[in-house]
PDB file of N, CA and C in Angstrom:
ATOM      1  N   UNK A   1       2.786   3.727  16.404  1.00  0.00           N
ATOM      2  CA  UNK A   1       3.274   3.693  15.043  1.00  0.00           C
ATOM      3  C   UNK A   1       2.571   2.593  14.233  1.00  0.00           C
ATOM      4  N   UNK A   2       2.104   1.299  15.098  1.00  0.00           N
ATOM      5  CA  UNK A   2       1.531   0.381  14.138  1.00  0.00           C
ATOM      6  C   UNK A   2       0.274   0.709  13.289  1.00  0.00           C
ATOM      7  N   UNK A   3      -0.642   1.814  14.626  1.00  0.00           N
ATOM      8  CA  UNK A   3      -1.963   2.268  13.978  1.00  0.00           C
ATOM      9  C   UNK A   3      -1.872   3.113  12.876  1.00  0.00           C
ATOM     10  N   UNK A   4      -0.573   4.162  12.776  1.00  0.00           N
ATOM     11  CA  UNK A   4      -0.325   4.667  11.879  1.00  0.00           C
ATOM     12  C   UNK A   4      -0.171   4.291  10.378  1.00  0.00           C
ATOM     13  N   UNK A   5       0.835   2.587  10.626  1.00  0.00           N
ATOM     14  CA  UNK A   5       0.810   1.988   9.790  1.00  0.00           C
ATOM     15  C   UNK A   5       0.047   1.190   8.988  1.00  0.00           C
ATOM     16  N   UNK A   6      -1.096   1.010   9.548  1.00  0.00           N
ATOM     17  CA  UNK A   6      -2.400   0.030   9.288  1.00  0.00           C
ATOM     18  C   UNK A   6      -3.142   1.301   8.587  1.00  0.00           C
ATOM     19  N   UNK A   7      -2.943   2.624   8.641  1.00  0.00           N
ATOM     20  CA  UNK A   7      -3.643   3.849   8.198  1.00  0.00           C
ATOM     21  C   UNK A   7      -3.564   3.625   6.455  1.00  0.00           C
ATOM     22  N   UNK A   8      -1.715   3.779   6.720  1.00  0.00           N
ATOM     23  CA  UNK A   8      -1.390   3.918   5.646  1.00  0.00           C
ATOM     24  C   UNK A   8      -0.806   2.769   4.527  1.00  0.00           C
ATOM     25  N   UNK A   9      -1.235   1.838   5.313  1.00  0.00           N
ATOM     26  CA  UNK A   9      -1.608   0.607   4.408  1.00  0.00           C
ATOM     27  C   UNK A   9      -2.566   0.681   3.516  1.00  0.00           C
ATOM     28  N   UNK A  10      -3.636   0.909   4.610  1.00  0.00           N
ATOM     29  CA  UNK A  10      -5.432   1.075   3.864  1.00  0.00           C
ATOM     30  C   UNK A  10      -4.620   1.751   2.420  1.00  0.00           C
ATOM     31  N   UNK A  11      -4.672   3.252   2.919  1.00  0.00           N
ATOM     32  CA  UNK A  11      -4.672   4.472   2.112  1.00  0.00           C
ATOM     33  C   UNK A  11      -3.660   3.596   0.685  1.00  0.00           C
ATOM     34  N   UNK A  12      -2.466   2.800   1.086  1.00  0.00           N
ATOM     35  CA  UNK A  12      -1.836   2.858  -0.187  1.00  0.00           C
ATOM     36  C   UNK A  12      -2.283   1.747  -0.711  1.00  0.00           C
ATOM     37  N   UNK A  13      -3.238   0.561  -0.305  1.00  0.00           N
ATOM     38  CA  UNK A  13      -3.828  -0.516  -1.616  1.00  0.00           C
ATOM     39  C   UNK A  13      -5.186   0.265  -2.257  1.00  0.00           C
ATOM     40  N   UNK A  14      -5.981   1.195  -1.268  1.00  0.00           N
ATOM     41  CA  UNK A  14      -6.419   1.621  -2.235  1.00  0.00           C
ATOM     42  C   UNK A  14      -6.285   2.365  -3.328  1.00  0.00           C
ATOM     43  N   UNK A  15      -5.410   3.562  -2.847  1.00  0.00           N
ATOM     44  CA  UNK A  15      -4.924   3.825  -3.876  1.00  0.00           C
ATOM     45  C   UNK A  15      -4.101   3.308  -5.374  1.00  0.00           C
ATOM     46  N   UNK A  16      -3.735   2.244  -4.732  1.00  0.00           N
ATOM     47  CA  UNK A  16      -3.498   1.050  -6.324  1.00  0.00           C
ATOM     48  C   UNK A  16      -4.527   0.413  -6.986  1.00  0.00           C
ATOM     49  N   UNK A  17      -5.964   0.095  -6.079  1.00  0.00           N
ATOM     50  CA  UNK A  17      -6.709  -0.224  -6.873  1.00  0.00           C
ATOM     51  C   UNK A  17      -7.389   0.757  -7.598  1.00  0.00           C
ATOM     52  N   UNK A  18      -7.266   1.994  -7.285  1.00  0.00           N
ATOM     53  CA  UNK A  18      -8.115   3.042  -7.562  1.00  0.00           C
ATOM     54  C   UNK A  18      -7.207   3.312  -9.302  1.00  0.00           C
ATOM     55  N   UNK A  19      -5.692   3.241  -9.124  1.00  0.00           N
ATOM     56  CA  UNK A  19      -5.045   3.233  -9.924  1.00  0.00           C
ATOM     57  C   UNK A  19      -4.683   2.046 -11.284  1.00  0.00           C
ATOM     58  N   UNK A  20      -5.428   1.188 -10.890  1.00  0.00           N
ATOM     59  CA  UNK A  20      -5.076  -0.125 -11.616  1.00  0.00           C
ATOM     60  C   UNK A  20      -7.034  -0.340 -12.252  1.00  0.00           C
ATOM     61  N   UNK A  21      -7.559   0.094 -11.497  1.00  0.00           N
ATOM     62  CA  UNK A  21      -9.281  -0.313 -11.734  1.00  0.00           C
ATOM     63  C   UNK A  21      -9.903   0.921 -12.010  1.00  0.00           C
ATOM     64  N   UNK A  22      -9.330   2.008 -12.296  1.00  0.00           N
ATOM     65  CA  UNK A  22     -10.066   3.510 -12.520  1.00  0.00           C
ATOM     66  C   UNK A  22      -9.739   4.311 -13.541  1.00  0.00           C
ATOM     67  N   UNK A  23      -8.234   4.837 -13.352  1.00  0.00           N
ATOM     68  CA  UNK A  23      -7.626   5.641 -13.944  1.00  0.00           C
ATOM     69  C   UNK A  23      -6.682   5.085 -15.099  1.00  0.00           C
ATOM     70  N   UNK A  24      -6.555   3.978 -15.120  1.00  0.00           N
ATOM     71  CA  UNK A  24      -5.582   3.241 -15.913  1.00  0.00           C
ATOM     72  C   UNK A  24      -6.706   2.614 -17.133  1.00  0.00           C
ATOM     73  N   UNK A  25      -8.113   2.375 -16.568  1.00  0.00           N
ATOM     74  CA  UNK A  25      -8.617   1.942 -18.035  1.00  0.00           C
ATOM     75  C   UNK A  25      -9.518   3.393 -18.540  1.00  0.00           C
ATOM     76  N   UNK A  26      -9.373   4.213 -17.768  1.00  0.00           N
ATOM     77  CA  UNK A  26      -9.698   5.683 -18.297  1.00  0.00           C
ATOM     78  C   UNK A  26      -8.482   6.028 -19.444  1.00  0.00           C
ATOM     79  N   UNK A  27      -7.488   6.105 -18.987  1.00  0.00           N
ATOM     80  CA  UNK A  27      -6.469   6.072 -20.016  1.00  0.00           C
ATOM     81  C   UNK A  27      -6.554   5.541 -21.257  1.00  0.00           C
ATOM     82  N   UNK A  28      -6.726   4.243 -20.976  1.00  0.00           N
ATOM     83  CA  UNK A  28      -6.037   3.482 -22.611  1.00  0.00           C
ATOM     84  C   UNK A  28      -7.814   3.024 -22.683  1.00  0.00           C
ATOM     85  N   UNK A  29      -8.946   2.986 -22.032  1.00  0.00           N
ATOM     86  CA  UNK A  29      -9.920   3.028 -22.957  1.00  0.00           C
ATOM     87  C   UNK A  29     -10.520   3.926 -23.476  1.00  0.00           C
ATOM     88  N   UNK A  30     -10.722   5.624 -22.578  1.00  0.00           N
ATOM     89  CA  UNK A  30     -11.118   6.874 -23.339  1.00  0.00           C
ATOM     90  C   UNK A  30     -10.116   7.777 -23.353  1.00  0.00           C
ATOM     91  N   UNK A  31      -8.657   7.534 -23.871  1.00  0.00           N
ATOM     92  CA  UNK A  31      -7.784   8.408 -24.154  1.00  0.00           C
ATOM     93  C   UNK A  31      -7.618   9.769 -22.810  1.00  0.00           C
ATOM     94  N   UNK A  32      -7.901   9.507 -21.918  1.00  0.00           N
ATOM     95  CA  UNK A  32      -8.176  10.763 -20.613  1.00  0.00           C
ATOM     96  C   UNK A  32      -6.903  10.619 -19.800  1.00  0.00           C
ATOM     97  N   UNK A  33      -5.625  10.897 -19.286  1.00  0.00           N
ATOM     98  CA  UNK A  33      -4.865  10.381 -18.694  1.00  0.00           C
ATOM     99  C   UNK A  33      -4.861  11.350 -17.281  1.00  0.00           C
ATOM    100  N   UNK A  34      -5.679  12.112 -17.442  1.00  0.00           N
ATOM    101  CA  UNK A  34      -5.707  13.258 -16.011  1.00  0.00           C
ATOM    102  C   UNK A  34      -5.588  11.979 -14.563  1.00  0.00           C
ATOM    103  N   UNK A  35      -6.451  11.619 -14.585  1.00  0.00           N
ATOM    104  CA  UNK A  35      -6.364  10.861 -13.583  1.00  0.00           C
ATOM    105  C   UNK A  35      -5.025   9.295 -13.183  1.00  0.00           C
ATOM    106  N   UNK A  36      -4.652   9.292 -13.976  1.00  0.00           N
ATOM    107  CA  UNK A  36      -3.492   8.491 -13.952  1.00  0.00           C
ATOM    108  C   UNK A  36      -2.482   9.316 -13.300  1.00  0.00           C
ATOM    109  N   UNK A  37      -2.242  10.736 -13.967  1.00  0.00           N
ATOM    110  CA  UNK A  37      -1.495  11.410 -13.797  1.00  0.00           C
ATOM    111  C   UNK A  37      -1.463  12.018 -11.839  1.00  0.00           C
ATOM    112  N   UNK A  38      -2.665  12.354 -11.463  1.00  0.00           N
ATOM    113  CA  UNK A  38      -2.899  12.403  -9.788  1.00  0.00           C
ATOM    114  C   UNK A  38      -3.282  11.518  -9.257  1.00  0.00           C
ATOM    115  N   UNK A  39      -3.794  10.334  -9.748  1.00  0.00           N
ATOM    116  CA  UNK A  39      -3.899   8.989  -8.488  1.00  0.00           C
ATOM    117  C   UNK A  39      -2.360   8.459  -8.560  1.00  0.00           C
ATOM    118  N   UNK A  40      -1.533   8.410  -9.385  1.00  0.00           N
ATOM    119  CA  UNK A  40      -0.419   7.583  -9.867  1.00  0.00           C
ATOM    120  C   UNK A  40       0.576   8.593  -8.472  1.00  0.00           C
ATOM    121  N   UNK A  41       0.894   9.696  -8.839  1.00  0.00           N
ATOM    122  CA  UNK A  41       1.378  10.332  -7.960  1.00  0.00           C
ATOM    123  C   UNK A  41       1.270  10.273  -6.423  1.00  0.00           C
ATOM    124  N   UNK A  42      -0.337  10.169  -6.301  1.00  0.00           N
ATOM    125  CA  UNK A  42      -0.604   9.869  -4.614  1.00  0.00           C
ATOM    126  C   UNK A  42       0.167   8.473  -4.700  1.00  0.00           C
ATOM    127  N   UNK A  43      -0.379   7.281  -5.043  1.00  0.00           N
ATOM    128  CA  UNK A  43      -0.042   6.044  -5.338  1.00  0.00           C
ATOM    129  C   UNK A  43       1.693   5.951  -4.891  1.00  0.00           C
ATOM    130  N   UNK A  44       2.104   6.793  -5.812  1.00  0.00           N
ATOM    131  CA  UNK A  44       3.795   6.958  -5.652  1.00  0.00           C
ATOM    132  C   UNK A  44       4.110   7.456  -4.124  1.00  0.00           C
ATOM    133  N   UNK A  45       3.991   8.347  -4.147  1.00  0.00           N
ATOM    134  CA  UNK A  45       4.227   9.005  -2.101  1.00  0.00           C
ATOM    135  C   UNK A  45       3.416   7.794  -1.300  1.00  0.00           C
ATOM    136  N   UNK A  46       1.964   7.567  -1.318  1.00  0.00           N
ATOM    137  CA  UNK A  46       1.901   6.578   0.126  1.00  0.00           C
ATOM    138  C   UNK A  46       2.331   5.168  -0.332  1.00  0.00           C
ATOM    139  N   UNK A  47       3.113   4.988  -1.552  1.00  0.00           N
ATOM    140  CA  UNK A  47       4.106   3.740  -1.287  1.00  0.00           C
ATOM    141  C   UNK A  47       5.215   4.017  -0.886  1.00  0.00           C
ATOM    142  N   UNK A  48       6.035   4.792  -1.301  1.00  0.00           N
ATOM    143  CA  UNK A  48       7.238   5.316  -0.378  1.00  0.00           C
ATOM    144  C   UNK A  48       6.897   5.604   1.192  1.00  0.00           C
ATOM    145  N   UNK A  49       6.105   6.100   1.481  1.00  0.00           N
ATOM    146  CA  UNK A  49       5.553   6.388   2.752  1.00  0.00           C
ATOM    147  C   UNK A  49       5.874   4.802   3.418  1.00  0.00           C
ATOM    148  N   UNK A  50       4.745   3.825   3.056  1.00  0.00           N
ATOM    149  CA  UNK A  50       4.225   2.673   3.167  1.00  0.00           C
ATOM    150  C   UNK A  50       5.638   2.004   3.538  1.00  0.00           C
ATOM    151  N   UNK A  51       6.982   1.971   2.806  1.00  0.00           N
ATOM    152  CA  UNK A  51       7.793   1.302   2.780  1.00  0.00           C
ATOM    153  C   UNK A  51       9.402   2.081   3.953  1.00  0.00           C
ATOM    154  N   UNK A  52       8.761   3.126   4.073  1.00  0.00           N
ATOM    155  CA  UNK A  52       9.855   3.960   4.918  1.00  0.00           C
ATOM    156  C   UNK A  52       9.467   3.487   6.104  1.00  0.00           C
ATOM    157  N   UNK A  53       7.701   3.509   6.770  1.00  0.00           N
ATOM    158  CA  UNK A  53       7.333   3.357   7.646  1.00  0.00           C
ATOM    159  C   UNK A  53       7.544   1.147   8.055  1.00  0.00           C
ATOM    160  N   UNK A  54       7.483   0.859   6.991  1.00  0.00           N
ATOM    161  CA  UNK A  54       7.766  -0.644   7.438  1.00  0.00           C
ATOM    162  C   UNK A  54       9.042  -1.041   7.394  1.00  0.00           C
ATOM    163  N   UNK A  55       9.892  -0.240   7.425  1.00  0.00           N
ATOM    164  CA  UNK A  55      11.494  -0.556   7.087  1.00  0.00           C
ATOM    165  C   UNK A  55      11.746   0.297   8.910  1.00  0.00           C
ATOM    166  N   UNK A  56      11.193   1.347   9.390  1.00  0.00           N
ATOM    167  CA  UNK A  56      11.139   1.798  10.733  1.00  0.00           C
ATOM    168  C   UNK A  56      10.527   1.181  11.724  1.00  0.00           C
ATOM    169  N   UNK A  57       9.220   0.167  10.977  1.00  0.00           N
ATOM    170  CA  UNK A  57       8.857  -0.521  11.702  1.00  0.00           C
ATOM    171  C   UNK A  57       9.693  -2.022  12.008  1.00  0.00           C
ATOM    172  N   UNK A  58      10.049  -1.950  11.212  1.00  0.00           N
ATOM    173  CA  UNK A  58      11.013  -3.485  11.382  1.00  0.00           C
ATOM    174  C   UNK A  58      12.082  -3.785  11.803  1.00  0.00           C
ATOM    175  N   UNK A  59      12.882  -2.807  12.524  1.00  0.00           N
ATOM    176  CA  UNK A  59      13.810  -2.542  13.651  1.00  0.00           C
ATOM    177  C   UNK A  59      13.199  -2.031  14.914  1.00  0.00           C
ATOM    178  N   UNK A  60      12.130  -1.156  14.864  1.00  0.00           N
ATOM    179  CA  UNK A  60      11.341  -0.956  16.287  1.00  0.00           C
ATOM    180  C   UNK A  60      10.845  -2.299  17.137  1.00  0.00           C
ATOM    181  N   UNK A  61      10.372  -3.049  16.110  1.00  0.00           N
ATOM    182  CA  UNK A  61       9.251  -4.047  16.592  1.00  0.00           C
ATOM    183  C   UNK A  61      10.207  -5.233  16.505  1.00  0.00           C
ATOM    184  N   UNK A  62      11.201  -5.208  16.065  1.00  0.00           N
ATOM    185  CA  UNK A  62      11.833  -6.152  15.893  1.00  0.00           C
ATOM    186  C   UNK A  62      11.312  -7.605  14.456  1.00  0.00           C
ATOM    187  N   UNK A  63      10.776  -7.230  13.916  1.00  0.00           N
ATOM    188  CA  UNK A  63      10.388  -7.993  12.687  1.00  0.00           C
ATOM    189  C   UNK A  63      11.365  -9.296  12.288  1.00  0.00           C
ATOM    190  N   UNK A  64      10.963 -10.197  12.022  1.00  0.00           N
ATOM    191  CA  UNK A  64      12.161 -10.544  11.139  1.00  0.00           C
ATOM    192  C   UNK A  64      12.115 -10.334   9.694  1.00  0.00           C
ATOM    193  N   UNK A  65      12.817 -10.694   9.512  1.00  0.00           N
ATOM    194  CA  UNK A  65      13.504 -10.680   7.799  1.00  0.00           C
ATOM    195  C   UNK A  65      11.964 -11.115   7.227  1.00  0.00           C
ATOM    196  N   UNK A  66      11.597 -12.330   7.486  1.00  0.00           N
ATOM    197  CA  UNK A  66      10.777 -13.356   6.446  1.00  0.00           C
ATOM    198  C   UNK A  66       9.274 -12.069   6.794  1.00  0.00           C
ATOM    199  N   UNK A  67       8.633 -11.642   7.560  1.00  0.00           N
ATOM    200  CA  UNK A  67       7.699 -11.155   8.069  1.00  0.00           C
ATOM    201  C   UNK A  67       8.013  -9.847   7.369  1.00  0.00           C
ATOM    202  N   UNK A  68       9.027  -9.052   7.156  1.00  0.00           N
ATOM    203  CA  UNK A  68       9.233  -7.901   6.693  1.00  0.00           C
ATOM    204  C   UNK A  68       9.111  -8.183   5.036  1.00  0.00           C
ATOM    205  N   UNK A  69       9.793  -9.053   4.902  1.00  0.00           N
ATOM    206  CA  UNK A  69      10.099  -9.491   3.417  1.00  0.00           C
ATOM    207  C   UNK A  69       8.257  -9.508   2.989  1.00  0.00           C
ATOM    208  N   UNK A  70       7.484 -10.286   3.479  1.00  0.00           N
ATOM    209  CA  UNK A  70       6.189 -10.693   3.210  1.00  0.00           C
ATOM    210  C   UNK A  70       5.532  -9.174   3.064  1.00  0.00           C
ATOM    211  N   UNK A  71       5.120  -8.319   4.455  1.00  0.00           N
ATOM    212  CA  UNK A  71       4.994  -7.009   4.379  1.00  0.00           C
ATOM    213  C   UNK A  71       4.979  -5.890   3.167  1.00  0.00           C
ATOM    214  N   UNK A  72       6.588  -6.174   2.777  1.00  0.00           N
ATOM    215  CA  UNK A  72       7.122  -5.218   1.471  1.00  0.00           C
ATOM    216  C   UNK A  72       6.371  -5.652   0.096  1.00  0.00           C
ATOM    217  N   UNK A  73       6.396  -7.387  -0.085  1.00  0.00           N
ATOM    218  CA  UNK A  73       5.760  -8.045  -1.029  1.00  0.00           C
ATOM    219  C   UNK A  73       4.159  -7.491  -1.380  1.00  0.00           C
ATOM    220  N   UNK A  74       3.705  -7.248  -0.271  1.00  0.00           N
ATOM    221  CA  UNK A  74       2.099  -7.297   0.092  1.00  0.00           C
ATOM    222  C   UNK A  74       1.922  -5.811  -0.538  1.00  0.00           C
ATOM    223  N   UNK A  75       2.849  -5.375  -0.460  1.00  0.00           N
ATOM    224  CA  UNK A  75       2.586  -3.384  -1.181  1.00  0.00           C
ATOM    225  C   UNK A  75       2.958  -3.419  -2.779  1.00  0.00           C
ATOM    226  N   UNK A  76       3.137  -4.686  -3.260  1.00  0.00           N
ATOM    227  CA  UNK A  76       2.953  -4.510  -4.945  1.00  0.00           C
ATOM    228  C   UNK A  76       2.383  -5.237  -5.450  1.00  0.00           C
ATOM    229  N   UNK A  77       1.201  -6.130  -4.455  1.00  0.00           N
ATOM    230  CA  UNK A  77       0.183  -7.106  -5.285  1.00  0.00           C
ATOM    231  C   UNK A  77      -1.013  -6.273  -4.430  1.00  0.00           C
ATOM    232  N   UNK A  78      -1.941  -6.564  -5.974  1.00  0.00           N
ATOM    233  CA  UNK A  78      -3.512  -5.941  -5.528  1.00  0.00           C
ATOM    234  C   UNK A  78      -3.692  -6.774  -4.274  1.00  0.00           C
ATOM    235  N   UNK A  79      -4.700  -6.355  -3.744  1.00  0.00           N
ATOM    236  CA  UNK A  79      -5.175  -6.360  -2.195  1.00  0.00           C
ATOM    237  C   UNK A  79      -4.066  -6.621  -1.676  1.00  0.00           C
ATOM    238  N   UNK A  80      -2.967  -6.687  -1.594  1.00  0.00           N
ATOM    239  CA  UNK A  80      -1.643  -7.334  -0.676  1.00  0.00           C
ATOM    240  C   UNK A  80      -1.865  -6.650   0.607  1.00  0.00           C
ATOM    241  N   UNK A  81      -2.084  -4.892   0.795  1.00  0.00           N
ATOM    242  CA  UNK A  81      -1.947  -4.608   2.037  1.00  0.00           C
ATOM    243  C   UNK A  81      -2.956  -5.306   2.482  1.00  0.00           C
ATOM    244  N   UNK A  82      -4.365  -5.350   2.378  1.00  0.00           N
ATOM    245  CA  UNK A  82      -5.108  -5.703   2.629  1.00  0.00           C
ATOM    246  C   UNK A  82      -5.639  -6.838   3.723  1.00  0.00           C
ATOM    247  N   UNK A  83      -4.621  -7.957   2.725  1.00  0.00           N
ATOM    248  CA  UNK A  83      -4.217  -9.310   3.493  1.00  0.00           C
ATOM    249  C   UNK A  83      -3.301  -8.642   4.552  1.00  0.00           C
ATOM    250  N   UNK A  84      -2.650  -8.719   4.565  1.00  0.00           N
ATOM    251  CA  UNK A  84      -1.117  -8.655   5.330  1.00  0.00           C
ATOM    252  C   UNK A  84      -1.761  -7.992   6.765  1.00  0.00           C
ATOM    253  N   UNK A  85      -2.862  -6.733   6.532  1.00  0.00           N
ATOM    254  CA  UNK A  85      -2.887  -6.172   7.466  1.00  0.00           C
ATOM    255  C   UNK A  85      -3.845  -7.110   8.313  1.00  0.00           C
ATOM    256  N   UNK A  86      -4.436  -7.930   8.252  1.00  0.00           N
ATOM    257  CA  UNK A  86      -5.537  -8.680   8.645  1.00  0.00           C
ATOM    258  C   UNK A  86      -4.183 -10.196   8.771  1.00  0.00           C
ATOM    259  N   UNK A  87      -3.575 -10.436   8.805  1.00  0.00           N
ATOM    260  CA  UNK A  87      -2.785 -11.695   8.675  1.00  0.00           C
ATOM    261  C   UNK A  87      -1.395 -10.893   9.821  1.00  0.00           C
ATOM    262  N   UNK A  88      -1.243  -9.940  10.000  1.00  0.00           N
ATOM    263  CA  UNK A  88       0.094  -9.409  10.724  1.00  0.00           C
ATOM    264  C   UNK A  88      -0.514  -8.456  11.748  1.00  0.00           C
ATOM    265  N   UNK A  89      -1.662  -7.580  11.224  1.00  0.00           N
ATOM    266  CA  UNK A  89      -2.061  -6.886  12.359  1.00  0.00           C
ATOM    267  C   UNK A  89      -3.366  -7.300  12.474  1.00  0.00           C
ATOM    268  N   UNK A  90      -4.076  -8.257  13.488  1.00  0.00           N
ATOM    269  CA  UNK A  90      -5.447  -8.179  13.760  1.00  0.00           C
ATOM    270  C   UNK A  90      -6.184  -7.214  14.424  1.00  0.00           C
ATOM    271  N   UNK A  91      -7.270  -6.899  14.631  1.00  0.00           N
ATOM    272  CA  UNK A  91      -7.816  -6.595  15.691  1.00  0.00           C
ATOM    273  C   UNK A  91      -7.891  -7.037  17.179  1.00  0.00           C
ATOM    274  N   UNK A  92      -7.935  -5.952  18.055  1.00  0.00           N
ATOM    275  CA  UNK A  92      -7.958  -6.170  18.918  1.00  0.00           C
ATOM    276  C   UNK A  92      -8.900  -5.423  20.510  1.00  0.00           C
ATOM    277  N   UNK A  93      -9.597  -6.221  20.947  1.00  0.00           N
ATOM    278  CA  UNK A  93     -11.112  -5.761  21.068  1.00  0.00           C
ATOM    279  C   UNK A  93     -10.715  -4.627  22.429  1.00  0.00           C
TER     280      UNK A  93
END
């Protein structure tokens, strides 16, 4: 489940940057909102995703509070998954 979760980490900061650095100044700088409208949506599901799966993960694995709390934080700041996943899940050879 963790690899799963490190999947869909990736998948949901990029998709915010894709949403915050793409489609959002497509919007309000050439009036186009198509793409707001389907990155925003993905954006929406693999954060719900993102947050179902770390709320399952945090009774499996036993998390605490402060580590979960950090986790949840990390899914509404740019690069947050990013960090978190490199700071909570390293590699391992």
């Amino acid at each position: 489940m963790i690899k799963f979760f490190k999947i869909l980490a990736l998948l949901e900061g990029v998709s915010m940057l894709l949403l915050l650095f793409v489609a959002m100044p497509m919007k309000y700088m050439f009036g186009d909102p198509f793409l707001v409208k389907h990155v925003g949506m993905a954006h929406g599901v693999l954060f719900v995703g993102y947050m179902i799966v770390a709320t399952m993960l945090k009774f499996e694995e036993s998390w605490s509070w402060k580590k979960y709390g950090f986790i949840s934080l990390a899914s509404i700041i740019p690069f947050g998954t990013f960090y978190m996943e490199r700071k909570y899940f390293p590699r391992t050879s």
